[in-house]
Protein backbone atom coordinates (compact mmCIF):
# COMPACT_ATOMS: atom_id res chain seq x y z
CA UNK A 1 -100.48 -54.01 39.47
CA UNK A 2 -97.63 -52.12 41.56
CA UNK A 3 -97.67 -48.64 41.94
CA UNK A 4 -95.45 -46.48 39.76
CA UNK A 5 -91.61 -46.68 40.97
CA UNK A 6 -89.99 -43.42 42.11
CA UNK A 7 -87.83 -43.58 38.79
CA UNK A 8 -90.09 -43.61 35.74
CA UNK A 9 -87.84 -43.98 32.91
CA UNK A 10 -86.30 -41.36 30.23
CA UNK A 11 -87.17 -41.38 26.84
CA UNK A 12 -84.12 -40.57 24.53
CA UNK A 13 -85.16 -39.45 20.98
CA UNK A 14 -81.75 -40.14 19.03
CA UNK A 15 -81.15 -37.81 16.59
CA UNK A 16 -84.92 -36.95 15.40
CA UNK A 17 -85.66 -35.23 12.25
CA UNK A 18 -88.96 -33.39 12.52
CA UNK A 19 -90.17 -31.36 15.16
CA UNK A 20 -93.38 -31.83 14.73
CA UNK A 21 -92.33 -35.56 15.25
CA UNK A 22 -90.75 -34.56 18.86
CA UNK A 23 -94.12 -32.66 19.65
CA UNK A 24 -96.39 -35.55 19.33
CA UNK A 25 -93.57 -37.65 21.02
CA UNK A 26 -94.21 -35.68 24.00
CA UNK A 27 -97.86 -35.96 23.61
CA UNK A 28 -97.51 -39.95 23.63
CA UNK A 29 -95.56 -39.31 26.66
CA UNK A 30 -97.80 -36.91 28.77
CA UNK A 31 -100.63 -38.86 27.86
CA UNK A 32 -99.17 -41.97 30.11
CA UNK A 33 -97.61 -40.05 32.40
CA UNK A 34 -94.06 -39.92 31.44
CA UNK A 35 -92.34 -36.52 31.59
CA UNK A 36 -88.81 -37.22 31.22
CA UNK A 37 -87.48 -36.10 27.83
CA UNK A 38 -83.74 -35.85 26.09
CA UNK A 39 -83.13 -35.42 22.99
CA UNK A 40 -79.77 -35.92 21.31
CA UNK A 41 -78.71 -33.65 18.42
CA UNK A 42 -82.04 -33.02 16.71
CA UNK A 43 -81.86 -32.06 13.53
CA UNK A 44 -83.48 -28.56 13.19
CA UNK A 45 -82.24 -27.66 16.22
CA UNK A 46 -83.60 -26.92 19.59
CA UNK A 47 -86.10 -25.81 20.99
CA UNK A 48 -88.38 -26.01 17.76
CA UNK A 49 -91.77 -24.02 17.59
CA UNK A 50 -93.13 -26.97 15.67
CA UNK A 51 -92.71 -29.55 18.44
CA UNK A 52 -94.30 -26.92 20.69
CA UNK A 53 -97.66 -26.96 18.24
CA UNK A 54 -97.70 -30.74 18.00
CA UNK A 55 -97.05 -31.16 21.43
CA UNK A 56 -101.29 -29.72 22.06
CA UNK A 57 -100.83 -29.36 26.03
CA UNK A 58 -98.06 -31.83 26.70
CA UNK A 59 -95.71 -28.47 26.42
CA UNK A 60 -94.07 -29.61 30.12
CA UNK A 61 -92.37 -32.25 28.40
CA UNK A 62 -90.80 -30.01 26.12
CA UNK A 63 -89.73 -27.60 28.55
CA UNK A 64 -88.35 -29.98 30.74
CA UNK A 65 -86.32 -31.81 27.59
CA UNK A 66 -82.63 -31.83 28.28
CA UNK A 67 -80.30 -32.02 25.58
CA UNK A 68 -77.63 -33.72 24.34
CA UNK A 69 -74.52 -34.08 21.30
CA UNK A 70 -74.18 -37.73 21.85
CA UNK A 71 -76.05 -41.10 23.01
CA UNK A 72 -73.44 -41.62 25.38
CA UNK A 73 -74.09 -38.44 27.01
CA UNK A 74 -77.85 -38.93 27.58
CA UNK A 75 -77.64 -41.87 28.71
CA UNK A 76 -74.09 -41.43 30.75
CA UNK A 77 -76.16 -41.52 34.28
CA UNK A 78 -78.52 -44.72 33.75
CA UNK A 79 -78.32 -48.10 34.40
CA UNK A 80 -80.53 -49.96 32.05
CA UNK A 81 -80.77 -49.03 28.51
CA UNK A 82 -83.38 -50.12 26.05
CA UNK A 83 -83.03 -49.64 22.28
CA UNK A 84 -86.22 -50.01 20.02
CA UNK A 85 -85.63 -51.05 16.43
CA UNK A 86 -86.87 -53.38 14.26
CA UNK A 87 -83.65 -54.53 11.86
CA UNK A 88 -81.34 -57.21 12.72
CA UNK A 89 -78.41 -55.73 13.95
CA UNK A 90 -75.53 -58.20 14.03
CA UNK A 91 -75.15 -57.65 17.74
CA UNK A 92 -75.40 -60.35 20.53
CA UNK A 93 -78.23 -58.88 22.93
CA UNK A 94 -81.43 -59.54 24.33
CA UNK A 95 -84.49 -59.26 22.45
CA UNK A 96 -87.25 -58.53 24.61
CA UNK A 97 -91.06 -57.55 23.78
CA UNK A 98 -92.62 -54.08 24.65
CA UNK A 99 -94.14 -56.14 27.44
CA UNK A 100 -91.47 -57.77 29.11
CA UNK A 101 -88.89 -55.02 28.19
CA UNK A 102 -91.01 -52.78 30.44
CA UNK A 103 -91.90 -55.29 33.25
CA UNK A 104 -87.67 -55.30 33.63
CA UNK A 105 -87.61 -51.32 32.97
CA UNK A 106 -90.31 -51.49 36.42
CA UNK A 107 -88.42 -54.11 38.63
CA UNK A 108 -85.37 -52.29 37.55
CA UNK A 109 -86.48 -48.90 38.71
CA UNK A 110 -88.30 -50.05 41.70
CA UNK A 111 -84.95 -51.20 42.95
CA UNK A 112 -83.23 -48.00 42.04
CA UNK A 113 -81.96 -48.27 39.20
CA UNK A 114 -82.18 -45.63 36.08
CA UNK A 115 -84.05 -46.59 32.87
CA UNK A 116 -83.51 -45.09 29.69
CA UNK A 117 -84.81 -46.33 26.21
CA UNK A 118 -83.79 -45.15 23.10
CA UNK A 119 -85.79 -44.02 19.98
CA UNK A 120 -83.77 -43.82 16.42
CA UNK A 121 -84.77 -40.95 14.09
CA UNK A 122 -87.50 -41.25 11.63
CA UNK A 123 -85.85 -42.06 8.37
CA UNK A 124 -83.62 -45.41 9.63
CA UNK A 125 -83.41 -45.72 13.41
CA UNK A 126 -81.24 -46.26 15.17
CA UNK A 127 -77.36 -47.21 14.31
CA UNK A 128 -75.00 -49.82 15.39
CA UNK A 129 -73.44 -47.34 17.72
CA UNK A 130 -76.29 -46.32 19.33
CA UNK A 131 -77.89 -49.84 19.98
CA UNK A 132 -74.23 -51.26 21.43
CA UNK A 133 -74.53 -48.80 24.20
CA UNK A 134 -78.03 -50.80 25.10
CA UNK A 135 -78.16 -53.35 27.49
CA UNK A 136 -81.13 -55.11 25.30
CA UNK A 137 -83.30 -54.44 22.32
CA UNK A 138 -87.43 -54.25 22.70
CA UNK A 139 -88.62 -55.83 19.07
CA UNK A 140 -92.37 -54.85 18.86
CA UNK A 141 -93.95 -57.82 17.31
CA UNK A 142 -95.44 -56.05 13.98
CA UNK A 143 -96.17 -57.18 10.32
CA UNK A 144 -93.13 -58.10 8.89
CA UNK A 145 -93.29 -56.34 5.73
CA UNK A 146 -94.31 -53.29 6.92
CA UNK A 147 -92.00 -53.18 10.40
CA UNK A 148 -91.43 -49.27 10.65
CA UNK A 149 -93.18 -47.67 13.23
CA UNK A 150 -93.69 -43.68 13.60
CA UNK A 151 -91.54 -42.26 16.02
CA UNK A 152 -94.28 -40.79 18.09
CA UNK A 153 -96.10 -44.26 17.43
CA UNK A 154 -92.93 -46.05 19.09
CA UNK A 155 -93.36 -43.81 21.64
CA UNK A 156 -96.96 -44.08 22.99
CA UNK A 157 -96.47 -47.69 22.55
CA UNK A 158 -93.56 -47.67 24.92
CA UNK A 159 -95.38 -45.41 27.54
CA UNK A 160 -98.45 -47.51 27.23
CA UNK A 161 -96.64 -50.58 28.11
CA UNK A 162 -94.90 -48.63 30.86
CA UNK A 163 -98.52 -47.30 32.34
CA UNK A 164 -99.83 -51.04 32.60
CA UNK A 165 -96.93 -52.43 34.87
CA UNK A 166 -97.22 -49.34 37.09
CA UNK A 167 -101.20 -48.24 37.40
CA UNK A 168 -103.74 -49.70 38.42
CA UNK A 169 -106.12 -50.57 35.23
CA UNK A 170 -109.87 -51.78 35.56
CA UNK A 171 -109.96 -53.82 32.49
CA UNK A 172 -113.74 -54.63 32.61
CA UNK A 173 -115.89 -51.75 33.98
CA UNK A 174 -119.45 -50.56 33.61
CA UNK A 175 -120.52 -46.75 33.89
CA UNK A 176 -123.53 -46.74 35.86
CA UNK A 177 -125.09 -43.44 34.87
CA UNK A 178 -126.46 -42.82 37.78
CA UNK A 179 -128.00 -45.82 39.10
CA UNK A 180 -127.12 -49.15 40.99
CA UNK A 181 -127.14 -52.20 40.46
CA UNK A 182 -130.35 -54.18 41.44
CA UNK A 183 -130.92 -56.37 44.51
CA UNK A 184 -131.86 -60.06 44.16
CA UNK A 185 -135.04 -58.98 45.93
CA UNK A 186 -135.77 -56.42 43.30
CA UNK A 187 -135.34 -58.77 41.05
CA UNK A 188 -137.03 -61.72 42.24
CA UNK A 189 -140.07 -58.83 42.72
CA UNK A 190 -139.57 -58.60 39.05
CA UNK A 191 -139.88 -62.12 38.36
CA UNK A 192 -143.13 -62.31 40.06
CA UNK A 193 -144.51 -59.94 38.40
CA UNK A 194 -144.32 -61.21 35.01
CA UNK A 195 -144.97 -64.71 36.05
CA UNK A 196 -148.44 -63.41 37.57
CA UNK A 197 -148.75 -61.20 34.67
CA UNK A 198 -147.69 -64.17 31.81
CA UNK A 199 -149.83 -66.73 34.15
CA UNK A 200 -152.72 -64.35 33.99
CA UNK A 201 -152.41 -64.56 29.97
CA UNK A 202 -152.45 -67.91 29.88
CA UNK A 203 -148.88 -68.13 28.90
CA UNK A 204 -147.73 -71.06 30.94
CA UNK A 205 -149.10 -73.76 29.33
CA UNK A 206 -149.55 -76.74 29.47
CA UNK A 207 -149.92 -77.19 32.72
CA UNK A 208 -147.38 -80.25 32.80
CA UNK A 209 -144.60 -77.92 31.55
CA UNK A 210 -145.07 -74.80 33.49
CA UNK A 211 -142.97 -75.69 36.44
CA UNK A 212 -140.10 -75.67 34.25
CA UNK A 213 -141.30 -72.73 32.12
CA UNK A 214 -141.02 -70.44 35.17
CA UNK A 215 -137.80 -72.13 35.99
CA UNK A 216 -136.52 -70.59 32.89
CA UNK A 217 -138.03 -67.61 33.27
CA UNK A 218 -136.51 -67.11 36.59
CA UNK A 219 -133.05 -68.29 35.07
CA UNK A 220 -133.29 -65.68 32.61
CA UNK A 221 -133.80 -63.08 34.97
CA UNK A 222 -130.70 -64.20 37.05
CA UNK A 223 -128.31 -64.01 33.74
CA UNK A 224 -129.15 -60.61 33.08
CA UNK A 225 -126.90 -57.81 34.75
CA UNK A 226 -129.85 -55.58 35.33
CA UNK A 227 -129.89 -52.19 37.33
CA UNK A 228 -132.17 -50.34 39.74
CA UNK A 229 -133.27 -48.17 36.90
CA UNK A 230 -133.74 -51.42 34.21
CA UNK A 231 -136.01 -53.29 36.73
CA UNK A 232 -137.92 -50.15 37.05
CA UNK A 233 -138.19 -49.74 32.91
CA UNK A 234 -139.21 -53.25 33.05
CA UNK A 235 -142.40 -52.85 35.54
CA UNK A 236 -143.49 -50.47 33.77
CA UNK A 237 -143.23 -52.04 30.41
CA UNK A 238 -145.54 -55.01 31.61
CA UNK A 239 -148.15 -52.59 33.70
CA UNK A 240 -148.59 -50.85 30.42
CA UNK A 241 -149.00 -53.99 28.38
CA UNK A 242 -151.86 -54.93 30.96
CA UNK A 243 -153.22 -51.95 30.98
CA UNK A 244 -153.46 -51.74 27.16
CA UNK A 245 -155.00 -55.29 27.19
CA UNK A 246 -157.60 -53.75 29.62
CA UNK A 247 -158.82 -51.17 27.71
CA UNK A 248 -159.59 -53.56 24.71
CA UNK A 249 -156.16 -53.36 23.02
């Protein structure tokens, strides 16, 4: 993954209806680390107390938001536009997913350029108008018969896609809780252990077999992703079992 471009891209809410709907747009926002808000002619007006209460600590956004009458305004200094809808519009463009659309949105910016993508207002979307001013359309790929998306769902959807072309995202990690990982030698000290322990029980038998018994054994060991503080558990398991056997368990 590259790191984020110097020009992370605006987020134009077109006309939105609720504030409350604004708020938790900036939420979606904050929460990937996008900051740059406009918002053209919103219905109730701005600024709106109720986007401030949905916004819950993403309230930078908000303050930052500029403000516009028309698309063409917001988007008057940019150089890629991106509409999001989900109707067939009639209109010749390129249809890209939230994936791609923001792996172009990255290259695009990295070479300075200025990204902008467009958000519709919560009853229809966007219009004709406002998607002809795009340079391409991002079509999320949802259920067909059920294609609207939230406005504040668009949104986080958008910045999420943004956040994995530009961060760098461990997509398979394991909290350690304060331990380490354990050593082959701790772990072959392990298998000895029990194979003493299990050979002492008679568990290895018969004899003809118990070569690849112990070969298994030791196989299993090696498979499991076992820590400093697992091989310890696991001692101490097996010196209790013996000493339970010892006292005429």
């Amino acid at each position: 993954m590259s790191h984020a471009p110097p020009n992370p891209p605006v987020f134009v809410l077109v006309r939105p209806q609720m504030g409350e709907n604004i708020g938790a747009a900036a939420r979606a926002m904050w929460n990937f680390g996008l900051d740059r808000m406009r918002l053209v002619a919103p219905r109730d007006g701005w600024p709106n107390s109720r986007a401030v209460a949905l916004a819950s600590g993403a309230g930078r956004v908000l303050d930052d938001a500029q403000h516009s009458d028309t698309t063409a305004d917001a988007v008057a200094d940019c150089t890629l536009v991106l509409a999001t809808t989900a109707r067939m519009r009639g209109l010749t463009k390129p249809i890209l997913s939230p994936e791609e659309a923001m792996a172009q949105a990255c290259a695009h910016s990295a070479a300075g350029g200025k990204v902008a993508v467009l958000f519709g207002p919560e009853r229809a979307g966007l219009e004709n108008d406002d998607v002809a001013r795009a340079n391409a359309i991002i079509s999320v790929p949802v259920n067909p018969d059920f294609a609207s998306l939230n406005l504040a769902q668009c949104v986080l959807l958008m910045a999420y896609e943004w956040r994995r072309q530009t961060a760098e995202i461990a997509h398979d990690r394991v909290e350690l809780a304060g331990t380490d990982w354990a050593t082959s030698v701790e772990i072959d000290k392990l298998a000895d252990h029990y194979e003493d322990r299990l050979a002492d029980a008679g568990f290895f038998f018969p004899e003809a077999k118990a070569g690849h018994m112990k070969t298994n054994l030791r196989n299993l060991w090696s498979r499991m992703p076992l820590t400093r503080a697992d091989v310890q558990i696991l001692h101490g398991v097996m010196r209790q079992m013996v000493r339970w056997k010892d006292r005429g368990g």
